[in-house]
C-alpha atoms as a PDB file:
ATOM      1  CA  UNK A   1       0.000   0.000   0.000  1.00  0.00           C
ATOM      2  CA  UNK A   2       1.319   3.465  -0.307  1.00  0.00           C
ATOM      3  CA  UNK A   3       3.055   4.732   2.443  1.00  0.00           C
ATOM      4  CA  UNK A   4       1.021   8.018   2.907  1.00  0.00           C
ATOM      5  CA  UNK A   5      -2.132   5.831   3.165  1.00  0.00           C
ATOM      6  CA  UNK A   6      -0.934   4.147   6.073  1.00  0.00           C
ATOM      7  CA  UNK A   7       0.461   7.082   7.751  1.00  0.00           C
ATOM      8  CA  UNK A   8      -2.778   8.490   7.060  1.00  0.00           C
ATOM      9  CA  UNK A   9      -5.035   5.243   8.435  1.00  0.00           C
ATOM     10  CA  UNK A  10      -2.426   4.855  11.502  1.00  0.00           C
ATOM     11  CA  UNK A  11      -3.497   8.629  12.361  1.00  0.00           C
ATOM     12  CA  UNK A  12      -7.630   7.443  12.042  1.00  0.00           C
ATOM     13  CA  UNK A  13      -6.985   4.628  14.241  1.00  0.00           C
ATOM     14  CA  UNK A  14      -5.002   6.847  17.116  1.00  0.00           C
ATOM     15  CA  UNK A  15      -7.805   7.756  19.532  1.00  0.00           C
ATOM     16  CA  UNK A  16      -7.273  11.595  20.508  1.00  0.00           C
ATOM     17  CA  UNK A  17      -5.704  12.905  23.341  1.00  0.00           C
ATOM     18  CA  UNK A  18      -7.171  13.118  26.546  1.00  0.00           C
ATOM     19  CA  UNK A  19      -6.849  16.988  26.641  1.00  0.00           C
ATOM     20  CA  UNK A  20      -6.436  19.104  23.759  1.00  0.00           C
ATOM     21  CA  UNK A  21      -4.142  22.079  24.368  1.00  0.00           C
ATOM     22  CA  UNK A  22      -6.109  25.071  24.489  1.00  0.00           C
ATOM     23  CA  UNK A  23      -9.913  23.360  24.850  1.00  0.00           C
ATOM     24  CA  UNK A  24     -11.982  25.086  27.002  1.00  0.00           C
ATOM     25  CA  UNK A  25     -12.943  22.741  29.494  1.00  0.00           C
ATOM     26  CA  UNK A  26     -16.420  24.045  31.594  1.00  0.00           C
ATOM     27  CA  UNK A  27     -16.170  22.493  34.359  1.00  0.00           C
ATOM     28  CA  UNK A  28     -19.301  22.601  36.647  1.00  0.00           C
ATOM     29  CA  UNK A  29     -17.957  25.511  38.663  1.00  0.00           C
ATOM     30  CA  UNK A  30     -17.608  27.812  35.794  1.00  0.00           C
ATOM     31  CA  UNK A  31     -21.547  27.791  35.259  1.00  0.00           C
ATOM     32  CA  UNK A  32     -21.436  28.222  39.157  1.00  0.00           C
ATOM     33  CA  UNK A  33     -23.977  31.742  40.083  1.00  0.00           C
ATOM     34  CA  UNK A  34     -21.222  32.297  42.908  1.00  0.00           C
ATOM     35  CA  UNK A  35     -18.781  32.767  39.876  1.00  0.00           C
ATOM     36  CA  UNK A  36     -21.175  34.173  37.618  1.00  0.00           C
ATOM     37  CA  UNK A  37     -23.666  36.120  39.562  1.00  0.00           C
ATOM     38  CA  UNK A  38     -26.212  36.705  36.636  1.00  0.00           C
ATOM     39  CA  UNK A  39     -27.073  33.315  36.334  1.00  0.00           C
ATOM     40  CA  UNK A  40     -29.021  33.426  39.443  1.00  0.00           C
ATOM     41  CA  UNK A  41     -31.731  35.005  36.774  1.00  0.00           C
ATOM     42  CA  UNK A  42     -33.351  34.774  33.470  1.00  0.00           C
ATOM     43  CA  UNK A  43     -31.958  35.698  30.643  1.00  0.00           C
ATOM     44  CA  UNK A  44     -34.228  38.387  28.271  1.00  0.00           C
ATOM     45  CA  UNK A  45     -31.829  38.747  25.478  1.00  0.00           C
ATOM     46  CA  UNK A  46     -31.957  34.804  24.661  1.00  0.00           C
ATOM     47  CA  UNK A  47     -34.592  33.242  27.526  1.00  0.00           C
ATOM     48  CA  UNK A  48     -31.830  30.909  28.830  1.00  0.00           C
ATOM     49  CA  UNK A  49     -33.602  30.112  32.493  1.00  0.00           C
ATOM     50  CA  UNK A  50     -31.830  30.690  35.714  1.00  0.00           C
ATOM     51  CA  UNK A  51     -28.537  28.534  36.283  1.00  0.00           C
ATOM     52  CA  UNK A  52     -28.272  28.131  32.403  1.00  0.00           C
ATOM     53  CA  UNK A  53     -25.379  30.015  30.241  1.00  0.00           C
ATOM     54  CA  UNK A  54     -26.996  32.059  27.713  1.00  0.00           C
ATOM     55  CA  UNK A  55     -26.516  30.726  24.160  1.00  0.00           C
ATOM     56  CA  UNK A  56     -25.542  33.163  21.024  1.00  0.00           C
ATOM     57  CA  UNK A  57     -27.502  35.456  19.154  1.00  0.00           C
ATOM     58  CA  UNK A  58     -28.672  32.827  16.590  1.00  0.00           C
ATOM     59  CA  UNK A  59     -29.473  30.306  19.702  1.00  0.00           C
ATOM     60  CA  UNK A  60     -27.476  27.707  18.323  1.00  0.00           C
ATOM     61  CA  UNK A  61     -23.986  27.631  20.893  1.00  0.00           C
ATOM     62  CA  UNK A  62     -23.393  28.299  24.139  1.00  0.00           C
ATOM     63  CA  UNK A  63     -21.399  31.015  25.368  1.00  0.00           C
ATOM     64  CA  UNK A  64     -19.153  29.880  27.417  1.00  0.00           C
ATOM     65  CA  UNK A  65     -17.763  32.280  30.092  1.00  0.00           C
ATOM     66  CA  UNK A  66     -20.184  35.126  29.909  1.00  0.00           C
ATOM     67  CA  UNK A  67     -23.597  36.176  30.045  1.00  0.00           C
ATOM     68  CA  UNK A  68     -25.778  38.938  28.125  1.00  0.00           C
ATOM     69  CA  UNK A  69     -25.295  42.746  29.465  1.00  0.00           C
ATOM     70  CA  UNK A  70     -28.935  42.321  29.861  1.00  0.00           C
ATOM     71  CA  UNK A  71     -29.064  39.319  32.267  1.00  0.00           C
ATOM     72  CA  UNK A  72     -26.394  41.218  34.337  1.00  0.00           C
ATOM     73  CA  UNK A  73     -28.459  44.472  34.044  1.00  0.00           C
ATOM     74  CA  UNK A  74     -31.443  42.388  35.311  1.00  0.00           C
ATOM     75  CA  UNK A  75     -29.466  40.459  38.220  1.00  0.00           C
ATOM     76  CA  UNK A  76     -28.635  43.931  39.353  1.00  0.00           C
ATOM     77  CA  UNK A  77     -31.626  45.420  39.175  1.00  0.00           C
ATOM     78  CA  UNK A  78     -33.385  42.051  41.069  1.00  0.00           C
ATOM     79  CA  UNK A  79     -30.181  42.430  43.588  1.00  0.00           C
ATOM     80  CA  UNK A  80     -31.668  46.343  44.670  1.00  0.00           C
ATOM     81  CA  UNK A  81     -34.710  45.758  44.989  1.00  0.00           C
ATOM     82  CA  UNK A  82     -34.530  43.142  47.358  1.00  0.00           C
ATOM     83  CA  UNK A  83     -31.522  45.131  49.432  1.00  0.00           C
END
């Protein structure tokens, strides 16, 4: 068989690395509301419920370390009126 074939079936057969250099990785405390406050509310930009990341514009990913300015705006506003 021709050599780049094989090199090329060898690399099909390799099963991937257990981490990935540079991956994200969310771990369950990054979609923790004591590290992001906001998600202890509803999102109004994209309706993602409370303790769920907000997803993009389209709907189709999730964001993955940050929330709408609008769910923050509403977690403060929710956060004075019960002070």
């Amino acid at each position: 068989m021709i050599p780049a074939l094989d090199r090329t079936r060898a690399l099909l057969d390799t099963p991937p690395p257990a981490t990935i250099p540079g991956q994200l990785d969310l771990e369950p405390h990054m979609t923790d509301p004591a590290t992001i406050p906001a998600l202890a509310v509803a999102c109004p930009s994209c309706g993602s419920t409370p303790g769920q990341l907000c997803t993009s514009h389209g709907g189709s990913r999730t964001r993955r370390n940050d929330v709408h300015q609008t769910r923050t705006a509403a977690h403060h506003a929710q956060t004075r009126s019960t002070q």
